[in-house]
Protein backbone atom coordinates (compact mmCIF):
# COMPACT_ATOMS: atom_id res chain seq x y z
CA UNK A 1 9.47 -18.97 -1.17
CA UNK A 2 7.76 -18.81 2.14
CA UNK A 3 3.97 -17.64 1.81
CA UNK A 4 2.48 -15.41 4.04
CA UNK A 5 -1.21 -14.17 5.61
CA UNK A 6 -2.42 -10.85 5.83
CA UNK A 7 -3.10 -9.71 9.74
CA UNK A 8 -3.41 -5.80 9.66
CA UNK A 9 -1.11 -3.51 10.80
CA UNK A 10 1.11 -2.02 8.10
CA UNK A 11 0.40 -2.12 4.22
CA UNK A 12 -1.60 -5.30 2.95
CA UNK A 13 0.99 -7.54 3.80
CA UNK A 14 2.07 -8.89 7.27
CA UNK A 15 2.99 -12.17 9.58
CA UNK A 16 -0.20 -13.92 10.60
CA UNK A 17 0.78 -13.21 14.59
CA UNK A 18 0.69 -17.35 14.76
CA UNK A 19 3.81 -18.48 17.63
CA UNK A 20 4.61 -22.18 16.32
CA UNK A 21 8.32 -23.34 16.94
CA UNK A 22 9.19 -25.23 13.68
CA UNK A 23 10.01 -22.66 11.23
CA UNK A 24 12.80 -22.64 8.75
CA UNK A 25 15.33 -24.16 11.01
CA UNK A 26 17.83 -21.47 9.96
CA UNK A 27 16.12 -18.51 10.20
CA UNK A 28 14.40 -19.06 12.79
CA UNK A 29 17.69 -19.03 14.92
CA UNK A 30 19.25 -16.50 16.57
CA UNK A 31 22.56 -15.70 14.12
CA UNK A 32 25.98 -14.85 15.37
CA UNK A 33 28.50 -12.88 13.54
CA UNK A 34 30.18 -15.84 12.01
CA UNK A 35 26.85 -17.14 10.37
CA UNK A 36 26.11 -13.99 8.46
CA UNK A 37 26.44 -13.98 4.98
CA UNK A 38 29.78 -12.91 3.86
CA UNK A 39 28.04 -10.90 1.18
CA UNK A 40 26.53 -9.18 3.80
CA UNK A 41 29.51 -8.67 5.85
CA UNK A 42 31.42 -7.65 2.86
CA UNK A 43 28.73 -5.28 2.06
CA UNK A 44 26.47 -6.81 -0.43
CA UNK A 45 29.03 -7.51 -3.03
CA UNK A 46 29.76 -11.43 -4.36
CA UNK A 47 33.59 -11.05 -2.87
CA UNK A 48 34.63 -8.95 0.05
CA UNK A 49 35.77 -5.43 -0.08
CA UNK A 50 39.21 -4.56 0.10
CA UNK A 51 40.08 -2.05 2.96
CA UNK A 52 42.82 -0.02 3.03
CA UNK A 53 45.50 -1.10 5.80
CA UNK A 54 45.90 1.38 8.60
CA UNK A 55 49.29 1.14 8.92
CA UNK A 56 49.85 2.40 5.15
CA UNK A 57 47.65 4.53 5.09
CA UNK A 58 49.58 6.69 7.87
CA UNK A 59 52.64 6.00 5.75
CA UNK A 60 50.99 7.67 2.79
CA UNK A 61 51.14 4.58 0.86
CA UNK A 62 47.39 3.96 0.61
CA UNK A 63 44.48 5.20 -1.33
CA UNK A 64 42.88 7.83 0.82
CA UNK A 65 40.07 7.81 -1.01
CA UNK A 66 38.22 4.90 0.21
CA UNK A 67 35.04 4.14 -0.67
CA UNK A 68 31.96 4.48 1.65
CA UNK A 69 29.47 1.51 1.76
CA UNK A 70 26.34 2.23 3.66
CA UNK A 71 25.47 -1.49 4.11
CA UNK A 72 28.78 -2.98 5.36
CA UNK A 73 28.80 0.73 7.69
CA UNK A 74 25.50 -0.90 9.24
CA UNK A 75 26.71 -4.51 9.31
CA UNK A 76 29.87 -2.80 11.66
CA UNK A 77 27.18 -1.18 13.56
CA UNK A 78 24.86 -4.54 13.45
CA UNK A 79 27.71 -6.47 15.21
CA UNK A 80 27.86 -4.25 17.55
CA UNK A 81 24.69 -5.38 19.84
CA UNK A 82 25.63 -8.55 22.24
CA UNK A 83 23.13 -11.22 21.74
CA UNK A 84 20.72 -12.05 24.66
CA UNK A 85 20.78 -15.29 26.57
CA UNK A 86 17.29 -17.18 26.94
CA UNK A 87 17.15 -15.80 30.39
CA UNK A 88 17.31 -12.22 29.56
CA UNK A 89 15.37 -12.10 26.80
CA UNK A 90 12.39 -13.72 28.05
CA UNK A 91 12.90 -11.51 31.29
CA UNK A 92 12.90 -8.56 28.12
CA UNK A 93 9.89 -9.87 26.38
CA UNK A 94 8.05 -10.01 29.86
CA UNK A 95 8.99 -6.75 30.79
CA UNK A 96 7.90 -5.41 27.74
CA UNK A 97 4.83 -7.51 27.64
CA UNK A 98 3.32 -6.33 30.94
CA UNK A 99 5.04 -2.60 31.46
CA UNK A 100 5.22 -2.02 27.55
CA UNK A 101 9.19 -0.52 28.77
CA UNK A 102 10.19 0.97 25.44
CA UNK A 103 13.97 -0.09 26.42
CA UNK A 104 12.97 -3.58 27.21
CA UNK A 105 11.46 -3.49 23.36
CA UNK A 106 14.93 -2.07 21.85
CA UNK A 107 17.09 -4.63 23.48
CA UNK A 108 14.99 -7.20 21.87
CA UNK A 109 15.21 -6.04 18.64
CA UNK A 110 18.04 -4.78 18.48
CA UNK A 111 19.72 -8.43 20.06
CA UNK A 112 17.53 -9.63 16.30
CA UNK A 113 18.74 -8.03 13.76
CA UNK A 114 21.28 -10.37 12.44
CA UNK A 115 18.02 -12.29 11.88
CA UNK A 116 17.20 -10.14 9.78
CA UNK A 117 20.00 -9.72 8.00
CA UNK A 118 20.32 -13.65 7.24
CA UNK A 119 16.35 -13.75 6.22
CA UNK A 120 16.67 -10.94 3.93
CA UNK A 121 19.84 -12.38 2.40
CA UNK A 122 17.62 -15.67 1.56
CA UNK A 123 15.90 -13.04 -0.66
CA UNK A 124 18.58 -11.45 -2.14
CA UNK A 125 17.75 -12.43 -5.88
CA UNK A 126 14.02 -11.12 -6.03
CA UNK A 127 15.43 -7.60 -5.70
CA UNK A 128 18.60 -6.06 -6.12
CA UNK A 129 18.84 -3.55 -3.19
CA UNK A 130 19.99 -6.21 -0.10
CA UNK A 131 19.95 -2.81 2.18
CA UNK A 132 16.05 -1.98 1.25
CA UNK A 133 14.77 -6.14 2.23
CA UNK A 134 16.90 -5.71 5.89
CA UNK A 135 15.15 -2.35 6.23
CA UNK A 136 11.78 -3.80 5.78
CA UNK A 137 12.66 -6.74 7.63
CA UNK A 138 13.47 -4.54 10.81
CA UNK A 139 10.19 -2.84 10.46
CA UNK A 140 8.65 -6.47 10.07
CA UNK A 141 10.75 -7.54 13.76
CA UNK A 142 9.48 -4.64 15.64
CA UNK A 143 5.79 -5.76 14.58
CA UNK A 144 6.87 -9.26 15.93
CA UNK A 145 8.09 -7.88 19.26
CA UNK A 146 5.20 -5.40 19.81
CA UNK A 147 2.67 -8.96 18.90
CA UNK A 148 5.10 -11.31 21.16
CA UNK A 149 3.49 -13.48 24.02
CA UNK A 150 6.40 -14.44 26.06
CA UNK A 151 4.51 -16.99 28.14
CA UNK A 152 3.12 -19.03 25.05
CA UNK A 153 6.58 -20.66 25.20
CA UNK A 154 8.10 -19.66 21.51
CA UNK A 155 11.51 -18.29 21.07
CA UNK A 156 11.09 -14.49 19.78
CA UNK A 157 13.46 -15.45 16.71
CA UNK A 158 10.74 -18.44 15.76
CA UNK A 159 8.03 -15.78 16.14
CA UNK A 160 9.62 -13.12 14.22
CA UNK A 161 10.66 -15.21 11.15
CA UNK A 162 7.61 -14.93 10.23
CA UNK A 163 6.94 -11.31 10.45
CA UNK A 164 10.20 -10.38 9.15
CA UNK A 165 9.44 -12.35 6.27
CA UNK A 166 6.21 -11.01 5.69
CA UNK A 167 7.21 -7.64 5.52
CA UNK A 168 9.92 -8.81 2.78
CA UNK A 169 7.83 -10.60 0.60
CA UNK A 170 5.34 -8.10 0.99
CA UNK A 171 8.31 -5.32 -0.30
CA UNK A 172 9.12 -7.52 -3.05
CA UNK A 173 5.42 -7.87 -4.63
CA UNK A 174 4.69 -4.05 -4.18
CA UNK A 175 8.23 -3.06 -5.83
CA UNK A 176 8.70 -5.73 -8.34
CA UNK A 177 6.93 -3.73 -10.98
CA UNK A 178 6.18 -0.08 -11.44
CA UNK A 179 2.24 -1.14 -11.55
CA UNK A 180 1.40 -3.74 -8.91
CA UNK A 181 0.68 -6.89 -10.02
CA UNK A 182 -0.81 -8.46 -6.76
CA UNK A 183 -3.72 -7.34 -4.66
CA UNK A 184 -5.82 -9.81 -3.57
CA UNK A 185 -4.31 -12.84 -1.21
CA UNK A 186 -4.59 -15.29 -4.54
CA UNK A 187 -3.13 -13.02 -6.45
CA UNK A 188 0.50 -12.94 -4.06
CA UNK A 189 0.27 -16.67 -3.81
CA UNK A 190 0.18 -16.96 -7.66
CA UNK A 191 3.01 -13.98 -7.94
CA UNK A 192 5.29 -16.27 -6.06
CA UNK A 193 4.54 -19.58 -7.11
CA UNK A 194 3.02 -19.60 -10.46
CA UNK A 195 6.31 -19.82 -12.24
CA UNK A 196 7.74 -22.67 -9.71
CA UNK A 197 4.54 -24.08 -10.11
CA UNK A 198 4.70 -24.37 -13.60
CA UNK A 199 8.45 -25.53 -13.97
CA UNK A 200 7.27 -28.57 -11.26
CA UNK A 201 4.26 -29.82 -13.75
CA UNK A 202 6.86 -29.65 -16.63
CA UNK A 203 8.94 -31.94 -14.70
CA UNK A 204 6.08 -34.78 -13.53
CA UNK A 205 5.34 -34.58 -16.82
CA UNK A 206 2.25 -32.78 -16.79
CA UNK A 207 0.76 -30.17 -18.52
CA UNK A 208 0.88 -27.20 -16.86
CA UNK A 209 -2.64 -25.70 -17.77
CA UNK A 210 -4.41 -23.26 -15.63
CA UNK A 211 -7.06 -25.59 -14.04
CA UNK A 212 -4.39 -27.91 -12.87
CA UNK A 213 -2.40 -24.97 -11.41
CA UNK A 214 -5.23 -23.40 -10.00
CA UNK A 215 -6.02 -26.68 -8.62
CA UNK A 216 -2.74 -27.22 -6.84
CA UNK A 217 -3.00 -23.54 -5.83
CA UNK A 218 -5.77 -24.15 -4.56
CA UNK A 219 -7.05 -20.43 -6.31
CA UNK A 220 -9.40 -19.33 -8.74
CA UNK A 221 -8.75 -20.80 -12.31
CA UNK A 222 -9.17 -17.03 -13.70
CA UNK A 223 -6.79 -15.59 -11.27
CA UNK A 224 -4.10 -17.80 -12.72
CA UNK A 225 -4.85 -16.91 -16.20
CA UNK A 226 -4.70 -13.42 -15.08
CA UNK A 227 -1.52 -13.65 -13.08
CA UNK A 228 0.58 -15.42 -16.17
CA UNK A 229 -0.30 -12.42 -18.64
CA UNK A 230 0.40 -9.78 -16.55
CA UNK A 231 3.95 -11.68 -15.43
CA UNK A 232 4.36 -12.63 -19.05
CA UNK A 233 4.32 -9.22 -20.49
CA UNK A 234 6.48 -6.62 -19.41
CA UNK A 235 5.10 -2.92 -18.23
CA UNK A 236 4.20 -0.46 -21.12
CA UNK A 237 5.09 3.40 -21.14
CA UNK A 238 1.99 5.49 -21.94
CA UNK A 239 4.86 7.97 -23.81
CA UNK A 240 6.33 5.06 -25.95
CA UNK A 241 5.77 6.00 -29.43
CA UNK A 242 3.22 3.02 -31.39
CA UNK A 243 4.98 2.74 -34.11
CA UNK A 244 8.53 3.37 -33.12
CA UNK A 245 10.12 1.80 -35.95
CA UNK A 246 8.67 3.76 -38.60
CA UNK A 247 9.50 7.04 -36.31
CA UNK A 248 5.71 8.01 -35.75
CA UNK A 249 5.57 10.84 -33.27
CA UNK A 250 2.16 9.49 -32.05
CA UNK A 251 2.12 7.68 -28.34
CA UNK A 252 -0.57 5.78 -26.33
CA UNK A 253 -1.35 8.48 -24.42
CA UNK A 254 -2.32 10.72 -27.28
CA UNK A 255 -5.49 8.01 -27.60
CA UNK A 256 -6.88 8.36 -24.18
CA UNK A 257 -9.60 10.16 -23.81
CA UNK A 258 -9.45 13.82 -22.00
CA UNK A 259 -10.32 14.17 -18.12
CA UNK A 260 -12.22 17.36 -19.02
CA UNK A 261 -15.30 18.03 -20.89
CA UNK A 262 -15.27 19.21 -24.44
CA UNK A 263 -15.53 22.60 -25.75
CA UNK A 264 -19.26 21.83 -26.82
CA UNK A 265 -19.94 20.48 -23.59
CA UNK A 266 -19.00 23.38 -21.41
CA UNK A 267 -21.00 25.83 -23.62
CA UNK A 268 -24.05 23.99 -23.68
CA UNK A 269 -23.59 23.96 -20.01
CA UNK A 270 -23.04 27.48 -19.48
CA UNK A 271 -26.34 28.40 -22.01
CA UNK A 272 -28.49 25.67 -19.51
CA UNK A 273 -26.92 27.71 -15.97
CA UNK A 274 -27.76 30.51 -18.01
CA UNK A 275 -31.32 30.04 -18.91
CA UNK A 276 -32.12 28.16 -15.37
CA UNK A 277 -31.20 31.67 -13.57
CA UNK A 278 -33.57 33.64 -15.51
CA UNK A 279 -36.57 31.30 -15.10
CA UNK A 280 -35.37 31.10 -10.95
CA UNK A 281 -35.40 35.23 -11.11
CA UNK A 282 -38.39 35.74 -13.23
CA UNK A 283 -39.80 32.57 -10.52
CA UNK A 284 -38.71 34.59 -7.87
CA UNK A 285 -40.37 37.50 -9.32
CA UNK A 286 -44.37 35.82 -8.51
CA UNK A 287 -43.80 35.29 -4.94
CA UNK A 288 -44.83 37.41 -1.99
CA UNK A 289 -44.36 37.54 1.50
CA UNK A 290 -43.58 34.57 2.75
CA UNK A 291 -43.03 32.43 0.06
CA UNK A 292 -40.41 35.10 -1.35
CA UNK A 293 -38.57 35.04 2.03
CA UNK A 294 -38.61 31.38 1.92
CA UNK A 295 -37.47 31.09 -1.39
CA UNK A 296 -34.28 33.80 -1.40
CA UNK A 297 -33.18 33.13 2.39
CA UNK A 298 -33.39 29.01 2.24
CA UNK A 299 -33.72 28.17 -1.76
CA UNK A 300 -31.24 30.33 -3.25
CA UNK A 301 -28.74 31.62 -0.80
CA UNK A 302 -25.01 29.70 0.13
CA UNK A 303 -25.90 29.84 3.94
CA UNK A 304 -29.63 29.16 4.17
CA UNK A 305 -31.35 30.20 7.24
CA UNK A 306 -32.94 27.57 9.55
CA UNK A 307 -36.51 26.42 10.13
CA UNK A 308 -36.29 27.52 13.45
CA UNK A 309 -35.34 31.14 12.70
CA UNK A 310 -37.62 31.80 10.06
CA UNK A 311 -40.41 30.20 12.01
CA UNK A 312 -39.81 33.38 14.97
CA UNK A 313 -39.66 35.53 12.73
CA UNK A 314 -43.35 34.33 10.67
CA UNK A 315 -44.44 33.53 14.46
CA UNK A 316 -45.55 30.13 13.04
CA UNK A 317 -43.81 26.63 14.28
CA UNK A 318 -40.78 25.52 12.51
CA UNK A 319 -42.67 22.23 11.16
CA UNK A 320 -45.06 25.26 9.44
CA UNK A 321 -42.02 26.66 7.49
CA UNK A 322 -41.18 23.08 6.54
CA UNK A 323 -44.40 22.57 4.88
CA UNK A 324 -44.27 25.75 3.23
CA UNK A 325 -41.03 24.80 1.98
CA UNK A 326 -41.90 21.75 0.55
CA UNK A 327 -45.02 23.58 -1.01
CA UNK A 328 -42.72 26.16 -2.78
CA UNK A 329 -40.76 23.41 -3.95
CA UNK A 330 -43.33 21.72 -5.98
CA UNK A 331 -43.95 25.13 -7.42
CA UNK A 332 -41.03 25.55 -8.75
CA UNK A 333 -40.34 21.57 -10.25
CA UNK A 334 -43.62 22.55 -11.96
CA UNK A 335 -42.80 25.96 -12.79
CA UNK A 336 -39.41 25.03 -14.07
CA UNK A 337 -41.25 21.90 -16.06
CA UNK A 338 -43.48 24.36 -18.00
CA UNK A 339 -41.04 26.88 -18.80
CA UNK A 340 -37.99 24.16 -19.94
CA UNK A 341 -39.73 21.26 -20.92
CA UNK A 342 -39.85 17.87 -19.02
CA UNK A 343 -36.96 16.54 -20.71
CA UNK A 344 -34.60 19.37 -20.02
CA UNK A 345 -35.76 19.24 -16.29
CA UNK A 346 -35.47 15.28 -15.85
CA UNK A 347 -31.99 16.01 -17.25
């Protein structure tokens, strides 16, 4: 399975923007309607779909209940975009590149996606949905035409192969399980090719351990030990009972620990908020002038007056109310230290 480099853009997996001609030969061509897959053509089903015949039908002799695929529907609609000749579609792509013409960009991709359809059929076994790999695979060649440098001399199809395929493969890690396996760039090498990787040792004859994996991987030796358990054991429903044979009623998630604070917790809380407002008030209680104002407009109150306005209204500079400030803080930390204890204030 083709391996891919992060480049930005959209999610964590993308094309690496590189325009080399030498792709997968097949892919990397423009497809006509006769090379599409006839599973595609047929709909995504293994033999092709039986349509009613029009002529019957307006007898009365047919079903008229005929069912409604949505991916042959968009294969009809697929066919219906002429493929560009080398001439207009660099003439597209240079339009595009230089003008950024919006309708210059359709006809491009639009002329593509039968590329699509024929990458994301090469995929077809790594999920089940063939319609939700060609939808990511579009998204994948409109990345590759907004990125495409017509005068670098690549054909768009080479370029986009690889995008398209990205965008796939990047699909396929985040959907293959309902937790994601693979988030670091070892860790989507190792989701595709650790099994493959394995199965090719086995053949030469060689163990298949992780340092010689790793090795071949060219990865960390602990990311493949990681990778194998989590593809080696299967995802785990917090609600599953433990013990399901012997009918206990008891899950997993009945052993995690609560998100919220105990009952003890929240009252000893409430009885520490409770005595540090009494000590602030009876605090409050020793200061004059301006200490006091200092103390209930900027130490106590939501919106806290400024420096600046208390200093016009003391007739002092605001650096003056600062210093006061930090005075009447020390008070209190000592006031506070007295009256709780050290240990109750440090905590």
């Amino acid at each position: 399975m083709a391996e891919f480099v992060t480049d930005g853009g959209h999610g964590d997996g993308q094309g690496d923007g590189r325009q080399h001609d030498g792709g997968d030969g097949v892919a990397a061509e423009l497809v006509s309607e006769d090379e599409l897959p006839e599973v595609a053509r047929s709909g995504g089903h293994s033999g092709r779909v039986s349509r009613p015949n029009k002529a019957a039908l307006a007898a009365g002799k047919g079903s008229p209940l005929a069912r409604y695929d949505p991916l042959q529907a968009y294969m009809r609609d697929v066919q219906r975009y002429r493929l560009l000749t080398p001439a207009e579609e660099h003439e597209a792509a240079v339009l595009y590149f230089e003008s950024g013409d919006v309708d210059a960009a359709a006809r491009l991709v639009t002329a593509n996606l039968r590329l699509v359809v024929k990458i994301a059929y090469d995929y077809r076994r790594a999920h089940k949905n063939l319609s939700d790999l060609i939808q990511e695979g579009s998204i994948g060649l409109m990345q590759a035409v907004k990125k495409y440098d017509p005068y670098k001399g690549v054909k768009l199809s080479t370029y986009a192969a690889w995008w398209i395929r990205a965008y796939i493969l990047r699909f396929i890690l985040n959907n293959a399980r309902l937790v994601k396996v693979g988030t670091t760039q070892a860790q989507r090498k190792l989701f595709f090719n650790l099994r493959k990787e394995k199965a090719r040792l086995s053949a030469l004859g060689i163990e298949a351990t992780p340092e010689a994996i790793a090795a071949r991987l060219e990865v960390p030796t602990e990311e493949v030990i990681q990778m194998d358990r989590r593809l080696s054991a299967g995802d785990m429903s917090l609600d599953a009972p433990i013990n399901a044979g012997e009918g206990s009623a008891q899950s997993r998630v009945d052993f995690l620990p609560a998100k919220a604070d105990g009952a003890d917790s929240v009252l000893a809380d409430a009885e520490i908020g409770e005595m540090l407002r009494e000590k602030l008030d009876s605090f409050g209680h020793t200061l004059k002038g301006k200490d006091a104002q200092i103390f209930h407009q900027r130490m106590l109150t939501e919106e806290p007056r400024t420096l600046q306005e208390l200093g016009d209204e003391f007739g002092v500079s605001r650096e003056r109310v600062r210093q006061l400030e930090k005075r009447l803080q020390m008070k209190l930390k000592d006031y506070l230290a007295s009256e709780l204890g050290e240990g109750m204030f440090d905590a």
